[in-house]
N, C-alpha and C. Protein backbone atom coordinates (compact mmCIF):
# COMPACT_ATOMS: atom_id res chain seq x y z
N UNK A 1 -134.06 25.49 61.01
CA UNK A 1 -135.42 25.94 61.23
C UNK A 1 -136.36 24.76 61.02
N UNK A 2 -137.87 24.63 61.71
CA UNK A 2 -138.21 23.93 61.59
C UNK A 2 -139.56 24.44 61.02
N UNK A 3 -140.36 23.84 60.22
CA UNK A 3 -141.40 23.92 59.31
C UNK A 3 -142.13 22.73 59.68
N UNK A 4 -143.75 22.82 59.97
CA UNK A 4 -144.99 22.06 59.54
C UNK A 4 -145.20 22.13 58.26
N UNK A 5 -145.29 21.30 57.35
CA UNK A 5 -145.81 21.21 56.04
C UNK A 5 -147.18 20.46 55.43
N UNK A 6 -147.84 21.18 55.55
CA UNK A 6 -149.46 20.41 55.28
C UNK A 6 -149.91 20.29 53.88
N UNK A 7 -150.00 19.12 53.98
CA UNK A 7 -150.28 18.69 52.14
C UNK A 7 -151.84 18.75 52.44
N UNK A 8 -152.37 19.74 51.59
CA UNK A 8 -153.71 19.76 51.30
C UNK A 8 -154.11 19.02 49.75
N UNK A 9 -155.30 18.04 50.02
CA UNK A 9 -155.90 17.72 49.00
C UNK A 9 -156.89 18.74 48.10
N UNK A 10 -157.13 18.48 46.86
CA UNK A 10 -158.06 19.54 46.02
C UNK A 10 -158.70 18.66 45.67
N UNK A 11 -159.55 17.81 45.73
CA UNK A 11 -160.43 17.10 44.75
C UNK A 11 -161.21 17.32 43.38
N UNK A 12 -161.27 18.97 43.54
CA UNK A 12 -161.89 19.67 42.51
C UNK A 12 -161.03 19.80 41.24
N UNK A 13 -159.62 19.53 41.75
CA UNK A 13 -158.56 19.84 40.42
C UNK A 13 -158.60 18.39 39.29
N UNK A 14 -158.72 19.21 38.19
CA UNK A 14 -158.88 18.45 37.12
C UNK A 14 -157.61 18.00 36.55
N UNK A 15 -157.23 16.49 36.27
CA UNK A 15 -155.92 16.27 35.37
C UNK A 15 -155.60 17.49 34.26
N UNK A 16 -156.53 17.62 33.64
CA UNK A 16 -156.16 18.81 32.67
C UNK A 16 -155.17 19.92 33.65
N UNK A 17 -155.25 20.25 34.70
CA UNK A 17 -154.96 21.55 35.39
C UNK A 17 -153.85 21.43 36.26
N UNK A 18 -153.66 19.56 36.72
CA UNK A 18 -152.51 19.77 37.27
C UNK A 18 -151.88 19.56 36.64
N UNK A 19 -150.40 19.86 37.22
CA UNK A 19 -148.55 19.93 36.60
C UNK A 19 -148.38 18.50 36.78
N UNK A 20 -147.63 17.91 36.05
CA UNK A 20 -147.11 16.56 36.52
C UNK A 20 -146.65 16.43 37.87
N UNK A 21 -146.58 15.34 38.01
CA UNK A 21 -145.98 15.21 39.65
C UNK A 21 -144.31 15.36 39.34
N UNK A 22 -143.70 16.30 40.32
CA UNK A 22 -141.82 16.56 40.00
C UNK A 22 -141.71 15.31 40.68
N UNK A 23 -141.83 14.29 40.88
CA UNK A 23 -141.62 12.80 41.88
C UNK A 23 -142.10 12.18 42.46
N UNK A 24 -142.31 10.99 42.33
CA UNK A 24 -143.43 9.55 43.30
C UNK A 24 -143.24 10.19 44.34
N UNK A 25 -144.25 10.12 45.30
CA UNK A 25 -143.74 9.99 46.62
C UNK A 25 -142.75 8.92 47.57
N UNK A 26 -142.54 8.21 47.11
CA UNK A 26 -141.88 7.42 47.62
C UNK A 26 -140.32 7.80 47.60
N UNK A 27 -139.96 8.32 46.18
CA UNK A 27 -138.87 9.19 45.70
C UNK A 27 -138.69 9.98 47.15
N UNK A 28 -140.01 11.14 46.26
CA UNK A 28 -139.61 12.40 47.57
C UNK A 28 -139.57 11.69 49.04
N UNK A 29 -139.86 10.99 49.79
CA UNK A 29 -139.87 10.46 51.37
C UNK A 29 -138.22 10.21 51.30
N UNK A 30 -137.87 8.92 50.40
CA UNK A 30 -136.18 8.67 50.62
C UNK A 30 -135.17 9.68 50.08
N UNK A 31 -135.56 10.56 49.21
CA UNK A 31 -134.90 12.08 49.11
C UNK A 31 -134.46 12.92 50.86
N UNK A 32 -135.79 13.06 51.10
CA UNK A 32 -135.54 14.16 52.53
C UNK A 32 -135.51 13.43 53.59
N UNK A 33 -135.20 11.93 53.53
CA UNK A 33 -134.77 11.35 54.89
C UNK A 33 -133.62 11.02 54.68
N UNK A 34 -133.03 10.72 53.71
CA UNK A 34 -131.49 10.91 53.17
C UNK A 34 -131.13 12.27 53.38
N UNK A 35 -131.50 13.13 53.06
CA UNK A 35 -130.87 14.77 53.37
C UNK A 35 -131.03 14.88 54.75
N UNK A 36 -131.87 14.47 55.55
CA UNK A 36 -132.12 14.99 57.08
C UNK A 36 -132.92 15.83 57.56
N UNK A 37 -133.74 15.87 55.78
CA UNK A 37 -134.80 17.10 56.50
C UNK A 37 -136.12 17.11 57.05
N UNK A 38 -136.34 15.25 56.29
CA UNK A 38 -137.74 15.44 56.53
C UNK A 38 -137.77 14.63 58.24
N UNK A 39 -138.27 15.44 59.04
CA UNK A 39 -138.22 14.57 60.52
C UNK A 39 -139.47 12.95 60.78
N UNK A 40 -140.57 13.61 60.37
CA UNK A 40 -141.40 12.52 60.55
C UNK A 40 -142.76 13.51 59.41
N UNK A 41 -143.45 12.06 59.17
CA UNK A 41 -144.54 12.80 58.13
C UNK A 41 -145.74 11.58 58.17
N UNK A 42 -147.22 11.79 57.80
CA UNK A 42 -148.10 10.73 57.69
C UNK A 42 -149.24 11.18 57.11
N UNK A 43 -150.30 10.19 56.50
CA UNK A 43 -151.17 10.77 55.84
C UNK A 43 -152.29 11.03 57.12
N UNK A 44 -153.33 11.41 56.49
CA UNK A 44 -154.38 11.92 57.70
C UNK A 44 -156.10 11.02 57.06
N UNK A 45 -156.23 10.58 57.95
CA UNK A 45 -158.07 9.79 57.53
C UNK A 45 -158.67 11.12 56.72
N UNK A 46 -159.84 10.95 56.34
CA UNK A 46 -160.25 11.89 55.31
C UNK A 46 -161.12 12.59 56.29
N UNK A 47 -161.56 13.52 55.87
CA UNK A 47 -162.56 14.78 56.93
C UNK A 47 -163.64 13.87 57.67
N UNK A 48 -164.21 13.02 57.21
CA UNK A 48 -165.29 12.77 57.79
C UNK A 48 -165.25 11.61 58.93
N UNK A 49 -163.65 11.55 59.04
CA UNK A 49 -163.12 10.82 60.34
C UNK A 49 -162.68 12.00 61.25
N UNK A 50 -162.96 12.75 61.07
CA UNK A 50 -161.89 13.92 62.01
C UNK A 50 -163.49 14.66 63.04
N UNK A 51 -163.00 15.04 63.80
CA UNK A 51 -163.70 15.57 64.82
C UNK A 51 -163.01 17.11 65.37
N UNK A 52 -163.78 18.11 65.57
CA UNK A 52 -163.55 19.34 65.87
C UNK A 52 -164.06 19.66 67.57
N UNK A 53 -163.07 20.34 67.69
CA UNK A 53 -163.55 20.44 69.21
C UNK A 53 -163.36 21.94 69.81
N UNK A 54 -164.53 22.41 70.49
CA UNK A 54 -164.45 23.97 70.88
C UNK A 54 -165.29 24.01 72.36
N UNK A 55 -164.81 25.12 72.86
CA UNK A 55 -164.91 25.01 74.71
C UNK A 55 -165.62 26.20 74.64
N UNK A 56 -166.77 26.70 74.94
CA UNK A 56 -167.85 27.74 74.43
C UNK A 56 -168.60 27.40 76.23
N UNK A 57 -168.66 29.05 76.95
CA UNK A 57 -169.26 29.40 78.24
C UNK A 57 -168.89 27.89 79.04
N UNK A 58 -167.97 27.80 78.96
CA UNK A 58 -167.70 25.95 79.86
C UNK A 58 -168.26 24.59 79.34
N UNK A 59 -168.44 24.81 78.43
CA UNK A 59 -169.11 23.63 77.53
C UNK A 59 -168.20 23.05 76.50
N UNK A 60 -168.06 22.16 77.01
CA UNK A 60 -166.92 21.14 75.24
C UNK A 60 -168.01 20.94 74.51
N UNK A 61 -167.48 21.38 73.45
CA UNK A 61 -168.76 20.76 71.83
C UNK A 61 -167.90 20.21 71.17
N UNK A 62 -168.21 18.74 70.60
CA UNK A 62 -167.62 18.26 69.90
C UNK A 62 -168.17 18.07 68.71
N UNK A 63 -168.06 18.31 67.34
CA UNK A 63 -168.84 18.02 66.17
C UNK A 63 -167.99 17.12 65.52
N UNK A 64 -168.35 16.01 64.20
CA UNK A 64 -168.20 15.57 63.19
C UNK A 64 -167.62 16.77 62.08
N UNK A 65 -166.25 15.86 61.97
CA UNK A 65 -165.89 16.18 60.12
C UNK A 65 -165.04 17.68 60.59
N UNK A 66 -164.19 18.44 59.77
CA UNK A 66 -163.60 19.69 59.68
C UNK A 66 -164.41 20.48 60.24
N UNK A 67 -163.60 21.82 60.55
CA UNK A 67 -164.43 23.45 61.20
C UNK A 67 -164.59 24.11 59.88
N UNK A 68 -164.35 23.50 58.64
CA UNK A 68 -164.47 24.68 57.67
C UNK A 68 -165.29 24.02 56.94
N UNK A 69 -166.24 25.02 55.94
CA UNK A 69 -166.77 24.36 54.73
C UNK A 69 -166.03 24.26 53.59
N UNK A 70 -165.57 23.39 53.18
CA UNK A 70 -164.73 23.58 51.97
C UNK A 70 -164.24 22.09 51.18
N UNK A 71 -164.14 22.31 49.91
CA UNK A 71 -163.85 20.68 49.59
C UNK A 71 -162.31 20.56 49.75
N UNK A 72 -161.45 21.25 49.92
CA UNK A 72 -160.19 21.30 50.08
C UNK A 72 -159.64 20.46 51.66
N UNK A 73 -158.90 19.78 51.64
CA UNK A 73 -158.66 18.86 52.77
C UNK A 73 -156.99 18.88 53.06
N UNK A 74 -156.85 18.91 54.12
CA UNK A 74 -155.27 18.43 54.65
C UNK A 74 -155.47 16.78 54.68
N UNK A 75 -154.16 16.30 53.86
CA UNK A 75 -154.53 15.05 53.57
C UNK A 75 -153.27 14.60 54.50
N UNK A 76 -152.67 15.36 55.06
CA UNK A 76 -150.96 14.43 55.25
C UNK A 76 -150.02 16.08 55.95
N UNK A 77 -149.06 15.45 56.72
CA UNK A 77 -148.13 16.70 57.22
C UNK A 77 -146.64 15.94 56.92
N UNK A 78 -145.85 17.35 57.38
CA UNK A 78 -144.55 16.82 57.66
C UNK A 78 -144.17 18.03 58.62
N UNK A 79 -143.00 17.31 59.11
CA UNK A 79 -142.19 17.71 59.97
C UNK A 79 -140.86 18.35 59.24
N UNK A 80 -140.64 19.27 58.97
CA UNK A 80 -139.05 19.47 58.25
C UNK A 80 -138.07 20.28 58.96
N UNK A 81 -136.77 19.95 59.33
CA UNK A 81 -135.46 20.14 59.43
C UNK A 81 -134.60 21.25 58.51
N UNK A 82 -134.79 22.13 58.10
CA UNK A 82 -134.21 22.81 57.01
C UNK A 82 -133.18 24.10 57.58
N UNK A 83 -132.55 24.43 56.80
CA UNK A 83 -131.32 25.55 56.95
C UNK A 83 -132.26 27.51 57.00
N UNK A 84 -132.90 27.36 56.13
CA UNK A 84 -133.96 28.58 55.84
C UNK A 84 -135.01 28.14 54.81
N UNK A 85 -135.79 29.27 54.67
CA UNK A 85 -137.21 29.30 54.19
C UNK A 85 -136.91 28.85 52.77
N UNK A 86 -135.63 29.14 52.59
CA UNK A 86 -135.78 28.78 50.71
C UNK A 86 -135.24 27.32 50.50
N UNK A 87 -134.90 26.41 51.37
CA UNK A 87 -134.84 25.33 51.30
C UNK A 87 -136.36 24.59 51.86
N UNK A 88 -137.03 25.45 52.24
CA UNK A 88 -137.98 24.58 52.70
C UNK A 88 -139.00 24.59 51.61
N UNK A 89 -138.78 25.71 50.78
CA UNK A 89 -139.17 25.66 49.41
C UNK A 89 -139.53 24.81 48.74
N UNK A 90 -137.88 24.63 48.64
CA UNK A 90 -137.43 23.83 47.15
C UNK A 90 -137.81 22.57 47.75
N UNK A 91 -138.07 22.19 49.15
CA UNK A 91 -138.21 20.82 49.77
C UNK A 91 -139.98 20.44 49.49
N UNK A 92 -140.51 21.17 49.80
CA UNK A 92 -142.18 21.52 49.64
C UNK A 92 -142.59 21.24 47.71
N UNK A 93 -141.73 22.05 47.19
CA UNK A 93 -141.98 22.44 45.31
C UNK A 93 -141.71 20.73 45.21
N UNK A 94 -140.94 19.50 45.38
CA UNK A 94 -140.54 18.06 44.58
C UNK A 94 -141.77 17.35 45.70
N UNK A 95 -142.63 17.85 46.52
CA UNK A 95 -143.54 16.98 47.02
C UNK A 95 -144.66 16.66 45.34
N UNK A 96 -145.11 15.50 45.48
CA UNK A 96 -146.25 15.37 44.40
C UNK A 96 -147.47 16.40 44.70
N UNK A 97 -148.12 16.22 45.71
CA UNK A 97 -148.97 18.03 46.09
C UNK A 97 -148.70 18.69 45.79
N UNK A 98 -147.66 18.92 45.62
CA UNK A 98 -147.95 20.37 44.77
C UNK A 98 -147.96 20.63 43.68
N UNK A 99 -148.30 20.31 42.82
CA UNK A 99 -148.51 19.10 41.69
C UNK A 99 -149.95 19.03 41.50
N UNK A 100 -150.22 18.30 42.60
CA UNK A 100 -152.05 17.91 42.61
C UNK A 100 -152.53 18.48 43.53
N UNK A 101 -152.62 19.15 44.49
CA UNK A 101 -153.16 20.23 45.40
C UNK A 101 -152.41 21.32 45.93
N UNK A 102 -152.14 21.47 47.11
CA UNK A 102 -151.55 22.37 47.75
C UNK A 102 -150.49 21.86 48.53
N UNK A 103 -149.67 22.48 48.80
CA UNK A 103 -148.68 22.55 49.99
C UNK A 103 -148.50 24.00 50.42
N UNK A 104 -148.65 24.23 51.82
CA UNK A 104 -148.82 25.12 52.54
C UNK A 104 -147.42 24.59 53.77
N UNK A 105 -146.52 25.80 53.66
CA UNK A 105 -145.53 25.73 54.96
C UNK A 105 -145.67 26.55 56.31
N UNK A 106 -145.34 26.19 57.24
CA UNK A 106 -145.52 26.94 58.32
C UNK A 106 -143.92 27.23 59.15
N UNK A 107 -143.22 28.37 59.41
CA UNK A 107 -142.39 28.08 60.15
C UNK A 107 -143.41 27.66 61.67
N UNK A 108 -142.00 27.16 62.77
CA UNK A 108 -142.48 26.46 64.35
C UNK A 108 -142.20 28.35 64.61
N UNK A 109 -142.87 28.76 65.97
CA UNK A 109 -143.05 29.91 66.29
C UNK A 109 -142.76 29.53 67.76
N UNK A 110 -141.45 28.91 68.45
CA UNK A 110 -141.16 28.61 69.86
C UNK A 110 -142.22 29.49 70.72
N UNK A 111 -142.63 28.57 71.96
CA UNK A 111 -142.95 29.24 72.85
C UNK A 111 -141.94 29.72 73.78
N UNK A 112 -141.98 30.86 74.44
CA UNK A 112 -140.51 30.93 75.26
C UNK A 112 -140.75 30.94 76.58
N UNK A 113 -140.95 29.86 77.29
CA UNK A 113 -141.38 29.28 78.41
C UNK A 113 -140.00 28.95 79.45
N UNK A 114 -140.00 29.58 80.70
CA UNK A 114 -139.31 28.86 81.58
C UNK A 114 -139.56 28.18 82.64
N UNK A 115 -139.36 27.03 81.92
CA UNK A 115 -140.21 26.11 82.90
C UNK A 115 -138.71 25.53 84.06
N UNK A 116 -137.86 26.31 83.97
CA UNK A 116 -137.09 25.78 85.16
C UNK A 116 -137.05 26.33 86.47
């Protein structure tokens, strides 16, 4: 199965509040590319490099920065390779995010297209 994994930043979280990190990142990257799970992963510029884009009565609008108000940020994704949901778990739980912000998984939801 394959999983999006979006490491969200918290800026608001206080050392007091987070858990230690279960592993450097650097750890966790050569962990799940040694196992085979992690496919590809990268960090993301911070919100106020990002641009939103919406198609309203035939009109592209493009704005500055995230669609949401919120101090919470996707800082980074991954791509994961996993057997089922409870490995994608335990693969998500040794990221440092989750730790210091969030990690949020997504299973992939195929489109079922025949394009032949």
């Amino acid at each position: 199965m394959r999983y999006l994994m979006l490491v969200v930043d918290d800026p608001d979280l206080t050392a007091a509040e987070a858990d230690p990190e279960p592993m450097s990142i650097e750890s966790w990257v050569t962990e799940m590319v040694e196992r085979g799970v992690d496919i590809t992963g990268e960090r993301l510029r911070p919100p106020a490099d990002a641009k939103t884009l919406r198609r309203r009565r035939g009109e592209l609008v493009v704005t500055d920065g995230p669609f949401t108000e919120t101090r919470e940020y996707i800082a980074g994704f991954d791509i994961l390779e996993v057997a089922d949901e409870a490995e994608a778990i335990e693969v998500a739980s040794k990221h440092p995010m989750s730790a210091l912000g969030t990690i949020e998984l997504r299973p992939y939801w195929p489109l079922d297209l025949d394009l032949g």
